[in-house]
Protein backbone atom coordinates (compact mmCIF):
# COMPACT_ATOMS: atom_id res chain seq x y z
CA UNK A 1 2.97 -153.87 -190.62
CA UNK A 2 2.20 -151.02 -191.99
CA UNK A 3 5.32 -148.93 -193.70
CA UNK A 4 4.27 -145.45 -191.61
CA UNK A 5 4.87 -147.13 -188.42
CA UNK A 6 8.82 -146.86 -189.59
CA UNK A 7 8.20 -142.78 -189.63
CA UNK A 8 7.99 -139.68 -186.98
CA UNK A 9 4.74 -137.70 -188.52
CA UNK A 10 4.32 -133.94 -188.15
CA UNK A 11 1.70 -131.82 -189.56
CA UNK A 12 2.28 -128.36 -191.13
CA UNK A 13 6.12 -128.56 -191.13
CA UNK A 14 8.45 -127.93 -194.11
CA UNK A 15 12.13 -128.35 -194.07
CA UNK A 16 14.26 -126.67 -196.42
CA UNK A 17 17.14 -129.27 -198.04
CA UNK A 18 18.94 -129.15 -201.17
CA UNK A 19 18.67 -132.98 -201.81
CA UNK A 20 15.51 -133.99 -202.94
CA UNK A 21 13.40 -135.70 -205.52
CA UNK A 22 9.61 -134.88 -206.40
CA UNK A 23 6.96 -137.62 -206.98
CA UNK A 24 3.22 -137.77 -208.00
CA UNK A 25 1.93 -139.86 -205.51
CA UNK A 26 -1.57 -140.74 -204.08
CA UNK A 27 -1.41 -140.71 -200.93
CA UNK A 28 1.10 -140.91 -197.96
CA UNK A 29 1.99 -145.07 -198.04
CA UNK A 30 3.01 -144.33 -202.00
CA UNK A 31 5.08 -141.88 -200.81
CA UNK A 32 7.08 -143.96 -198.11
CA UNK A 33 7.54 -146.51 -200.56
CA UNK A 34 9.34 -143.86 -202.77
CA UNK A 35 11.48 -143.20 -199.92
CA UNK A 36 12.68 -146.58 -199.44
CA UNK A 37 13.43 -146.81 -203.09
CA UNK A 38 14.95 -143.45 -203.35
CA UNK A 39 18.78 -144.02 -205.00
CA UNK A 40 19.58 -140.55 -205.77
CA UNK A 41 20.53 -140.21 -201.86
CA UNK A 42 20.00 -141.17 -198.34
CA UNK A 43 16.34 -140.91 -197.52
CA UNK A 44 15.83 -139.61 -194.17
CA UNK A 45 12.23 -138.00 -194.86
CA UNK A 46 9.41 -137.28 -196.63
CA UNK A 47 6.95 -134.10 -197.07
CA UNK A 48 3.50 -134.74 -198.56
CA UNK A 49 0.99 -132.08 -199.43
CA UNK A 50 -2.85 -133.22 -199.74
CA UNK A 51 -3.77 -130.50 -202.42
CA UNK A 52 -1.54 -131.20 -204.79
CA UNK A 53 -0.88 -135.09 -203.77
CA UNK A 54 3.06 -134.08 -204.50
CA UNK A 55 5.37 -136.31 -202.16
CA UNK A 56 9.07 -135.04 -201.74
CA UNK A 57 11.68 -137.16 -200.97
CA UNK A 58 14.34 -135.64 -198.72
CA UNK A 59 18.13 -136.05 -197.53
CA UNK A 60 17.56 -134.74 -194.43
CA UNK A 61 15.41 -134.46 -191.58
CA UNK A 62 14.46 -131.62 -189.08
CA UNK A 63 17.27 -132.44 -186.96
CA UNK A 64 20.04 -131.52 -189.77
CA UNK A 65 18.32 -128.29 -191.11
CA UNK A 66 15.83 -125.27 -191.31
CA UNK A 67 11.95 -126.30 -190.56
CA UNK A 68 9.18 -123.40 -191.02
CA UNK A 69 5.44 -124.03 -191.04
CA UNK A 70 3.29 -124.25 -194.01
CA UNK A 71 -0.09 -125.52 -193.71
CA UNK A 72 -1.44 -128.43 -195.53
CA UNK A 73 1.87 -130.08 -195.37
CA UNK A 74 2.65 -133.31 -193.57
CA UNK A 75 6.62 -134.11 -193.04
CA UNK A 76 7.04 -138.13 -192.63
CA UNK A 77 10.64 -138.72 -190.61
CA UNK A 78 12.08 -141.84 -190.32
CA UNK A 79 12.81 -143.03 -186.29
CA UNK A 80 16.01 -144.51 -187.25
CA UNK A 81 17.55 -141.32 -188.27
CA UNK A 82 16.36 -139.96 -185.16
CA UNK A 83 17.33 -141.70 -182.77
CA UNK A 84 20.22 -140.45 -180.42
CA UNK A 85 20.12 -143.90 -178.62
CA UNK A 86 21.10 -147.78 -179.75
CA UNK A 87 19.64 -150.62 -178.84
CA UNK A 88 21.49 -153.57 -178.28
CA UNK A 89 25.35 -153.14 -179.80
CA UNK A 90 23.54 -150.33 -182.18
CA UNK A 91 23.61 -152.07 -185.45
CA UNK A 92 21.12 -149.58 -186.67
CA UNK A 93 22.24 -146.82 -185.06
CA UNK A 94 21.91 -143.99 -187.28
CA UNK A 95 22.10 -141.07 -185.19
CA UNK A 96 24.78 -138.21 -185.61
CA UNK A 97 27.19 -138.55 -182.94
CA UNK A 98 30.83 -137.84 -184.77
CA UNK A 99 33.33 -138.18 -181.80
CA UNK A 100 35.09 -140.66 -179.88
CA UNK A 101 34.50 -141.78 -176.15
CA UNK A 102 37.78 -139.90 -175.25
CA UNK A 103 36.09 -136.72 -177.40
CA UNK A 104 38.30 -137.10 -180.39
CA UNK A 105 36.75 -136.25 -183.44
CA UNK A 106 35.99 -138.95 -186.29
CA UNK A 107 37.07 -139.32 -189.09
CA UNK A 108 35.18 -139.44 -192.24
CA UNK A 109 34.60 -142.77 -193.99
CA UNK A 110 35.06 -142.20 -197.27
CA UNK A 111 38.28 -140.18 -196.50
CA UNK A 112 41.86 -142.87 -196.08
CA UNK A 113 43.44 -139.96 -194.05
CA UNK A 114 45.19 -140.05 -191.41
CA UNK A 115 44.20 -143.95 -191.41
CA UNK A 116 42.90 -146.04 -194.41
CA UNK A 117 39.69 -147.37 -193.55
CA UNK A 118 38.81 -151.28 -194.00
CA UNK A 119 35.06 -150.32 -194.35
CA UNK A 120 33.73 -147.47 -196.32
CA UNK A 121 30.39 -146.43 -197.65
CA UNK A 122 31.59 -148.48 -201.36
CA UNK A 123 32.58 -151.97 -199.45
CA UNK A 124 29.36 -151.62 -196.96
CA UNK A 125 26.28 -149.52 -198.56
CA UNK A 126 23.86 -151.05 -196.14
CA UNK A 127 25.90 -149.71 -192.97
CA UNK A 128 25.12 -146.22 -193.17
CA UNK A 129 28.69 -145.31 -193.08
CA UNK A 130 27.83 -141.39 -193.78
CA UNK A 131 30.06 -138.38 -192.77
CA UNK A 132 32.00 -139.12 -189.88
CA UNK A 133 28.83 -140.64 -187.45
CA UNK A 134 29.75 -143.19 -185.17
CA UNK A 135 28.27 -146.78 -186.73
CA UNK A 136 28.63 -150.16 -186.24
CA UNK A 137 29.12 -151.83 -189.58
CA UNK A 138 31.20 -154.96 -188.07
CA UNK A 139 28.62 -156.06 -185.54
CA UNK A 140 31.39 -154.97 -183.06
CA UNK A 141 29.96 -156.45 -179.42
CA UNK A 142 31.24 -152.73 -177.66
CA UNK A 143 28.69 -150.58 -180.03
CA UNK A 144 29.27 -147.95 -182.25
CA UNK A 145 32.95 -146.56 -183.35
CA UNK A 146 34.72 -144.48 -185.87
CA UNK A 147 38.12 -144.09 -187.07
CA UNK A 148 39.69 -141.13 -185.23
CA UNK A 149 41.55 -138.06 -186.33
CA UNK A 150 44.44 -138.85 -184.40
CA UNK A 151 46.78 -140.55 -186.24
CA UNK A 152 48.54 -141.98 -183.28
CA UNK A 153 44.77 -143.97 -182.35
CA UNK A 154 43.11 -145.72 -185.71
CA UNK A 155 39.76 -146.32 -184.04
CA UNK A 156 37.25 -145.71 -180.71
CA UNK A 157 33.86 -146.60 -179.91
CA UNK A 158 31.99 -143.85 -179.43
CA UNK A 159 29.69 -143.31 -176.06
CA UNK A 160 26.17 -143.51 -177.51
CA UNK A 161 23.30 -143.91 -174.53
CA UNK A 162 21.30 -146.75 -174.41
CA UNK A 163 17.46 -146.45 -175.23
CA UNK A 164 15.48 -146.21 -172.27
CA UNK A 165 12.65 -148.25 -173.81
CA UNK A 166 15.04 -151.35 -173.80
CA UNK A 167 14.89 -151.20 -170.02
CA UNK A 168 11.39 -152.77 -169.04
CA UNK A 169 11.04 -153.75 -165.10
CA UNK A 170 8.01 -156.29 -165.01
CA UNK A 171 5.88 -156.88 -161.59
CA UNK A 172 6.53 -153.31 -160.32
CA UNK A 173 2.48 -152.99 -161.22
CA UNK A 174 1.70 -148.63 -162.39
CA UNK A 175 5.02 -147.35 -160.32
CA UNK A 176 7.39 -149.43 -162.80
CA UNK A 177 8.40 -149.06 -165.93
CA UNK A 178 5.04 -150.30 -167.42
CA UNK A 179 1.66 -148.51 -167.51
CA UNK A 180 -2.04 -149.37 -167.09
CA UNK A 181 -4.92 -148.26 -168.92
CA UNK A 182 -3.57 -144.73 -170.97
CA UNK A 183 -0.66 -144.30 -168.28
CA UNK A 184 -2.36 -141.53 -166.82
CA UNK A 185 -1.64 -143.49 -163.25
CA UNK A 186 2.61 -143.86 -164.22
CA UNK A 187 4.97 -143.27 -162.24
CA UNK A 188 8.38 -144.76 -163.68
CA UNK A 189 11.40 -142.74 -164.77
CA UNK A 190 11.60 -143.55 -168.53
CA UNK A 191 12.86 -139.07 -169.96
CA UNK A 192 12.83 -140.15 -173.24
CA UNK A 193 10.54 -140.25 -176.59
CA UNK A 194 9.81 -142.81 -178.92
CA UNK A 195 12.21 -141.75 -181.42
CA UNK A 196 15.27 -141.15 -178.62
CA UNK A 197 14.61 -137.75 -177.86
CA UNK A 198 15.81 -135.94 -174.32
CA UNK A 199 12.55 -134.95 -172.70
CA UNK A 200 12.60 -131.08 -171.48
CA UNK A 201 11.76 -130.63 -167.78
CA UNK A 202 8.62 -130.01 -166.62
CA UNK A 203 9.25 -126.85 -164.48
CA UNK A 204 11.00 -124.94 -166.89
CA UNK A 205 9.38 -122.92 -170.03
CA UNK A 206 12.35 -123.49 -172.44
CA UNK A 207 12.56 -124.53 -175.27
CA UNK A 208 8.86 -125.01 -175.26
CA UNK A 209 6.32 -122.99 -173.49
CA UNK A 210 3.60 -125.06 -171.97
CA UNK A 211 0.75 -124.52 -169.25
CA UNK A 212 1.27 -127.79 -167.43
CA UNK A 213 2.95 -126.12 -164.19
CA UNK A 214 3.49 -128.00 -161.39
CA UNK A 215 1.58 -126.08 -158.90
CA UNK A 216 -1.72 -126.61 -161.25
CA UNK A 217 -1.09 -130.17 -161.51
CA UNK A 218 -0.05 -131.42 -157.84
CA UNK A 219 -1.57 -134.76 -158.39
CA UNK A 220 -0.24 -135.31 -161.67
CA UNK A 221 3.39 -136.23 -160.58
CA UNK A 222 5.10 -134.36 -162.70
CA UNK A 223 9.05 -134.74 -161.38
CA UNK A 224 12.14 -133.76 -163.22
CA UNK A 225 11.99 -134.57 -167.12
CA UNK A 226 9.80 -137.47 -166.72
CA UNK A 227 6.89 -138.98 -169.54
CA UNK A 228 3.68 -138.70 -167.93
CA UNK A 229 -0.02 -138.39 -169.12
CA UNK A 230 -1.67 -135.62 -167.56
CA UNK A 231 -4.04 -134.91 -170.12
CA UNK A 232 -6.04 -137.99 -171.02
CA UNK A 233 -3.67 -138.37 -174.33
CA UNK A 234 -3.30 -142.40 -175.68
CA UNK A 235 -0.15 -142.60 -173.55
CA UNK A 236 2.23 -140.51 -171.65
CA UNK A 237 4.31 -138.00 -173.50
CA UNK A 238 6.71 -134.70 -172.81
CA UNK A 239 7.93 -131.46 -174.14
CA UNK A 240 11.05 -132.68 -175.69
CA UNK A 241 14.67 -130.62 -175.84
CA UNK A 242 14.46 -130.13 -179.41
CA UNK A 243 13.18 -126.98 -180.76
CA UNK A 244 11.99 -128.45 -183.86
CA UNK A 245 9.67 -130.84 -182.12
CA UNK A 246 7.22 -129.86 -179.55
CA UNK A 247 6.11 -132.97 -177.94
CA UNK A 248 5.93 -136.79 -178.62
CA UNK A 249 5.36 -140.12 -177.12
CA UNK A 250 7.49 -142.27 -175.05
CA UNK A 251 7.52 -145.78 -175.50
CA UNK A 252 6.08 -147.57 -171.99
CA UNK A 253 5.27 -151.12 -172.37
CA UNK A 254 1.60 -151.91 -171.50
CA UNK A 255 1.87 -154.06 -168.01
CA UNK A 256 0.92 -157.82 -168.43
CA UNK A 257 -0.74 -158.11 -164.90
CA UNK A 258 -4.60 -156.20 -165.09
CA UNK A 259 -5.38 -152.93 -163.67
CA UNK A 260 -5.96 -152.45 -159.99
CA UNK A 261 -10.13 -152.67 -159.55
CA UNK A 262 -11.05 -148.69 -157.71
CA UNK A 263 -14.55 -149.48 -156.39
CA UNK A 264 -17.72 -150.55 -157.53
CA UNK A 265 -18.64 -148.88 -161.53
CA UNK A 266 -21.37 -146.42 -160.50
CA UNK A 267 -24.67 -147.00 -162.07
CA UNK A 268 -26.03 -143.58 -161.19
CA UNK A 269 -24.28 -139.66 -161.62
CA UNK A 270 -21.74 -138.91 -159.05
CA UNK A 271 -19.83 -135.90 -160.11
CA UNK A 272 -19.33 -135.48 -163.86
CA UNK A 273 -20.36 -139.36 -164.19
CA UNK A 274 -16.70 -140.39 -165.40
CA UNK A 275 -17.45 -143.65 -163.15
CA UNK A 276 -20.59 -144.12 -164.53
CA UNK A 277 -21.01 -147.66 -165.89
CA UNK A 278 -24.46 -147.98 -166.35
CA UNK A 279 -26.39 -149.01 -169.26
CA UNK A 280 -28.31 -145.94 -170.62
CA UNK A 281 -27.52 -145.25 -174.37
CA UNK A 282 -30.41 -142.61 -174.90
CA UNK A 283 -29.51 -139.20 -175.24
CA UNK A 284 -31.73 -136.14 -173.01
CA UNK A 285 -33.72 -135.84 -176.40
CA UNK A 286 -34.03 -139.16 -176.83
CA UNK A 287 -31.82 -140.12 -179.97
CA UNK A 288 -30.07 -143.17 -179.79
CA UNK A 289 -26.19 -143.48 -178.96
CA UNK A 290 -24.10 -144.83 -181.79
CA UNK A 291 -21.64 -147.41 -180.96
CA UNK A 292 -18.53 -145.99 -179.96
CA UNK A 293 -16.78 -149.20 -182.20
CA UNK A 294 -18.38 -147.66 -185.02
CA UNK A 295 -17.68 -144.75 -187.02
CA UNK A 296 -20.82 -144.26 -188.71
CA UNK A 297 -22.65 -141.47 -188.88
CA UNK A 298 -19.78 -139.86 -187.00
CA UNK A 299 -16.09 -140.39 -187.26
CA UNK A 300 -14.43 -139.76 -183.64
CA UNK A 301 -11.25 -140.84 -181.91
CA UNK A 302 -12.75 -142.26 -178.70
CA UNK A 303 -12.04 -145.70 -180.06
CA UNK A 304 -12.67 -148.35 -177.24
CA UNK A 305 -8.89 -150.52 -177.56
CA UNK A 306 -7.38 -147.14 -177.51
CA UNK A 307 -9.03 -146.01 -174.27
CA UNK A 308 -9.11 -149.75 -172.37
CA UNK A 309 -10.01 -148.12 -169.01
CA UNK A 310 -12.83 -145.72 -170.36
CA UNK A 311 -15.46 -148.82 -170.16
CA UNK A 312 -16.60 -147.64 -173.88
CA UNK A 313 -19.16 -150.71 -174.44
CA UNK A 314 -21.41 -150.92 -176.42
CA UNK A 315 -23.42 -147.45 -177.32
CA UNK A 316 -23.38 -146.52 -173.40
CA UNK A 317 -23.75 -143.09 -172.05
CA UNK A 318 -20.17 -142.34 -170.98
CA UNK A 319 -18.09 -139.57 -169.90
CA UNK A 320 -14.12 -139.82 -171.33
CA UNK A 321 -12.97 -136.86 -171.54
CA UNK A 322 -13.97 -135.10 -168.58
CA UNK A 323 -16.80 -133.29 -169.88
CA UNK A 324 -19.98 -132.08 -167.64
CA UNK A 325 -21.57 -135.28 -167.41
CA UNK A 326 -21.78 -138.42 -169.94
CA UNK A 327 -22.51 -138.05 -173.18
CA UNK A 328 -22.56 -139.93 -176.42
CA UNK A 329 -22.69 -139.71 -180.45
CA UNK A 330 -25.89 -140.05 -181.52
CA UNK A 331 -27.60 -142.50 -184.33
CA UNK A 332 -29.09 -138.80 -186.02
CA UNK A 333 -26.38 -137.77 -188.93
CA UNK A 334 -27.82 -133.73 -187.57
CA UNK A 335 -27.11 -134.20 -184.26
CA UNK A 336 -22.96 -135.45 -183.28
CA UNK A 337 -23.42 -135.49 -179.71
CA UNK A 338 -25.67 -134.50 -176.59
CA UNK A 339 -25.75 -135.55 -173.25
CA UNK A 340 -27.38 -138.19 -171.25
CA UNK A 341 -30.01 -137.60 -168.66
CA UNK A 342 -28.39 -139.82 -166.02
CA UNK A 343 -30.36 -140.35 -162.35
CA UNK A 344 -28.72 -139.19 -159.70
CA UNK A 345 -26.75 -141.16 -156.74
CA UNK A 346 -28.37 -138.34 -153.79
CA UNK A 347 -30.28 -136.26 -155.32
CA UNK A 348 -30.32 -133.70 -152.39
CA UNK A 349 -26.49 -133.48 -152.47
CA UNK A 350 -26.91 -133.00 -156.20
CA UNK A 351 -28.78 -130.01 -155.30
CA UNK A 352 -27.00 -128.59 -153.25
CA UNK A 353 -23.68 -129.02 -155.51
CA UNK A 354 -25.49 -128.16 -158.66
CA UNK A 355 -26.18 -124.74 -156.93
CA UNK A 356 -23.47 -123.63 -155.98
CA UNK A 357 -22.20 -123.99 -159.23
CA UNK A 358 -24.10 -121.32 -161.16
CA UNK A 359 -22.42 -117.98 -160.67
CA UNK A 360 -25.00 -115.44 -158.85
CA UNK A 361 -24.86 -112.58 -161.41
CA UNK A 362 -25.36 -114.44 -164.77
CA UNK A 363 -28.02 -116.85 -165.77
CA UNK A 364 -26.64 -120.24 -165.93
CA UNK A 365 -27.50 -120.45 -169.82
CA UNK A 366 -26.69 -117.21 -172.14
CA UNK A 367 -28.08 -117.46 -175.57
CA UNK A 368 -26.33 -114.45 -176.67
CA UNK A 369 -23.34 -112.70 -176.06
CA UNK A 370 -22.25 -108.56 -176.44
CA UNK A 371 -19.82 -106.62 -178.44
CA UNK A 372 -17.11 -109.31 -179.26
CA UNK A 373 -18.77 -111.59 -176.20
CA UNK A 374 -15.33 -111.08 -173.84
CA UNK A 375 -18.21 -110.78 -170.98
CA UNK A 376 -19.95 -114.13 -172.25
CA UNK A 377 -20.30 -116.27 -169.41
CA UNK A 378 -23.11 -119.13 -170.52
CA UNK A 379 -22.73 -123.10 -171.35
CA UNK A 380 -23.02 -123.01 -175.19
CA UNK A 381 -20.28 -125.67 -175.88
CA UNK A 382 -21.05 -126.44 -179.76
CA UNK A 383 -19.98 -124.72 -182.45
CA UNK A 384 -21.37 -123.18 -185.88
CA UNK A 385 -20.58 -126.35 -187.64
CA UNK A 386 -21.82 -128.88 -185.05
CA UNK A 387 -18.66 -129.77 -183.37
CA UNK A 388 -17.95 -130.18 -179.87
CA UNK A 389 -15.65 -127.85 -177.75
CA UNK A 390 -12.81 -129.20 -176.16
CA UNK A 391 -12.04 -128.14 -172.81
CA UNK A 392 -9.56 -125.62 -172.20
CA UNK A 393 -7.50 -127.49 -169.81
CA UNK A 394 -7.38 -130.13 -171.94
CA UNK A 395 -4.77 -130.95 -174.72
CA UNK A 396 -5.97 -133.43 -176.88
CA UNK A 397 -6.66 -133.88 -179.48
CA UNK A 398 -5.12 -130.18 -179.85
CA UNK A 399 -2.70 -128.26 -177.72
CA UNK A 400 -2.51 -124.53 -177.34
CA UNK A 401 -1.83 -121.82 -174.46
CA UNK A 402 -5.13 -120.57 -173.89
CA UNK A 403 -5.00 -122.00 -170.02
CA UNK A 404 -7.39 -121.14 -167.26
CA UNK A 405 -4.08 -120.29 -165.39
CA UNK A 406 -2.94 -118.16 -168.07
CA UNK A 407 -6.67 -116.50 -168.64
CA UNK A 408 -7.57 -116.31 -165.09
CA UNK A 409 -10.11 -113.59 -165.77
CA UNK A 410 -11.42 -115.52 -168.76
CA UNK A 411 -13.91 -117.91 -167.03
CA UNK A 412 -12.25 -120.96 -168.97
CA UNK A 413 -14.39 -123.75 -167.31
CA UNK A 414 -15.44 -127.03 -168.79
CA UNK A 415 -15.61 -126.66 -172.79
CA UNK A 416 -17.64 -123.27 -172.68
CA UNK A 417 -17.41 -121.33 -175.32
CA UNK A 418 -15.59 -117.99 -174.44
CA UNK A 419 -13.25 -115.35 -176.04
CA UNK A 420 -10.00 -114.51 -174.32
CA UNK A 421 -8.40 -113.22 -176.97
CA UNK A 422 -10.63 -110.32 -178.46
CA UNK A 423 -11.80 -112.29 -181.18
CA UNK A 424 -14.62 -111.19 -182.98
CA UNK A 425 -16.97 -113.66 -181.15
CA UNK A 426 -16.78 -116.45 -178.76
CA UNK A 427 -14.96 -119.67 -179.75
CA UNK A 428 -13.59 -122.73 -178.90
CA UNK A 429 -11.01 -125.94 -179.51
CA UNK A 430 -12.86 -128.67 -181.47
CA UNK A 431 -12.58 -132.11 -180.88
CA UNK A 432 -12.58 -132.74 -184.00
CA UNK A 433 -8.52 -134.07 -184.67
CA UNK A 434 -8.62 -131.90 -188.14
CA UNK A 435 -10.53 -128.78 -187.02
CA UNK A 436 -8.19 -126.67 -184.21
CA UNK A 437 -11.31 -124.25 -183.55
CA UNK A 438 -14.26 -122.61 -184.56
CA UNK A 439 -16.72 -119.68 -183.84
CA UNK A 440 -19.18 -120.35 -181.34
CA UNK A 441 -22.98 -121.24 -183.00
CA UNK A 442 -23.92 -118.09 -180.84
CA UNK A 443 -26.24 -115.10 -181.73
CA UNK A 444 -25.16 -111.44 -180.91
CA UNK A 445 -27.48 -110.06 -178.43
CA UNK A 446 -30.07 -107.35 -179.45
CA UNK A 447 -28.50 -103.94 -178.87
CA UNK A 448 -31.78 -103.03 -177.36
CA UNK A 449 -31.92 -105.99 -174.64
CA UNK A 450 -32.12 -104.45 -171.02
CA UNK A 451 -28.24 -106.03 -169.39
């Protein structure tokens, strides 16, 4: 497989660490394989800067010192040396428990006081026998141990938690311990991430400040400390308790049996169209849809075997992300995306519902906007480069505070572009993975225009 798989990735992070080694290395894989190689110490991690395509091998990770954020830097961490769990009798543990069961601390193991050791970091190089971290270099059936500093008691095992992801209930369907689709519908108990990480609870604000309170999010099930995917990400995730790290994964097993059928597909626009299923792939201009398999002439992350439960056929008009109504990339290298002109199920109720929806003292499309555009209140949702807006309740592909709950008198529907910061124009989130946001492609009204 491929050699990142092995490593935590964070973007714009830079730890500080007196043990490391520089490289000139092409890309991020080179620099991995400089990390496994690496004999001057114990490589834990790896920081890799595109500019200057400089890879630094490092002795520690974020959990063992100072992080600070530097743009254009990517920090590689390998899991291992993460996690806080073992698996099994925790062979590999690596993590940084140093005291007994009992609490006693450990002793080091390349110290022979107060107990000469039988395996030290010489004898056993391959055991990560480091400081005075609980390890498991004898294959000992009872897990980790260490020798102790109490010279009455030469050894303990140490009480390391197992990893959650080793406990997989099958047949329990979306409640269990398995998810369907992107896990937006689970419901199990797994608190923590991928790389062993205690998952902060949901209704508190420390150490990471989020917007996903429970009261805004009744349906989304968000109990105690538990991974869930409330915002169309791959999988479910949390906050975790580490300050260093603001969020990651959790490791849920996809469930073997197939997802639960919810009605018929809709071949015609019911609400936003996110059931739509039909078999339009013409935009409301009339440009083709590109293929959303391909990534050609636009490169996008709605990748059909990431999203199984999207129904991302083909070059069908579809809506996954919530948006207004479906959409698609279009065949035209100008255009990225536009919507579909999808038929109606009623059309009288769509009247009716599309009515209400336009506010009564602005026109429902503003081409313009005044001053800094704080008062902007139209549907422009693309900005000066081209690039879609993502909405603002969304977090993916980026997160970020500016909530409708924490903006209430912003008017932060949909993906509109708006400014509720007193910026110097309207703006938005991109979807665009490597662009956070952009100015609006808005014009400042004439001074002279009649309000």
């Amino acid at each position: 497989g491929d050699i990142l798989n092995d490593y935590l990735r964070t973007d714009g992070v830079w730890i500080l660490t007196r043990n490391k080694q520089f490289y000139e290395t092409n890309n991020e894989k080179e620099c991995a394989d400089k990390c496994e190689a690496e004999r001057n110490f114990t490589c834990r991690a790896f920081l890799f800067t595109r500019k200057k395509l400089q890879c630094l091998t490092l002795a520690e990770n974020a959990k063992m010192t100072v992080t600070f954020a530097i743009t254009d830097t990517v920090l590689y961490e390998k899991r291992i040396y993460l996690m806080q769990c073992k698996r099994g009798i925790g062979t590999d543990y690596r993590g940084t428990e140093a005291k007994t069961q009992r609490g006693i601390p450990c002793q080091k193991w390349a110290e022979k006081i107060p107990h000469r050791p039988n395996y030290t970091p010489e004898k056993y190089p391959n055991a990560g026998l480091e400081e005075n971290y609980c390890r498991n270099p004898d294959a000992d059936e009872s897990g980790p141990w260490c020798y102790t500093t109490d010279p009455a008691m030469r050894f303990d095992y140490c009480a390391i938690p197992e990893c959650e992801d080793q406990v997989m209930h099958t047949g329990e369907g979306p409640t269990g311990e398995c998810m369907q689709c992107n896990g937006e519908d689970y419901h199990g108990e797994v608190s923590r991430t991928e790389s062993g990480l205690e998952c902060q609870r949901w209704g508190v604000q420390e150490p990471h400040m989020h917007g996903f309170i429970l009261k805004h999010y009744p349906e989304k099930d968000l109990k105690v400390n538990y991974c869930r995917n409330p915002d169309g990400e791959l999988r479910p995730w949390c906050f975790t308790t580490n300050p260093n790290k603001r969020w990651e994964y959790c490791n849920i097993p996809r469930c073997t049996t197939p997802p639960p059928v919810s009605g018929l597909d809709s071949q015609c626009l019911s609400g936003k169209g996110e059931d739509y299923r039909g078999r339009i792939a013409v935009t409301k201009s009339g440009n083709a849809c590109q293929h959303w398999s391909m990534q050609f002439p636009h490169k996008h992350g709605w990748i059909p075997d990431r999203y199984p439960c999207k129904g991302l056929e083909e070059n069908y008009c579809r809506n996954p992300d919530g948006e207004k109504k479906p959409w698609c990339y279009t065949t035209s290298s100008s255009i990225r995306w536009e919507y579909c002109t999808i038929p109606p199920c009623d059309r009288t109720e769509q009247g009716i519902a599309g009515m209400n929806n336009v506010p009564v003292q602005v026109p429902l499309t503003e081409e313009c906007y005044r001053g800094k555009g704080q008062s902007y209140r139209g549907t422009t949702s693309v900005t000066v480069s081209g690039k879609k807006c993502q909405a603002w309740s969304s977090m993916f592909p980026h997160r970020h505070i500016k909530t409708p709950d924490r903006f209430p008198d912003a008017d932060l529907r949909d993906n509109y572009c708006r400014n509720p910061d007193g910026d110097s124009s309207p703006w938005c989130f991109t979807t665009d993975p490597n662009t956070i946001w952009e100015y609006c492609d808005l014009k400042r009204c004439d001074d002279h225009t009649q309000e």
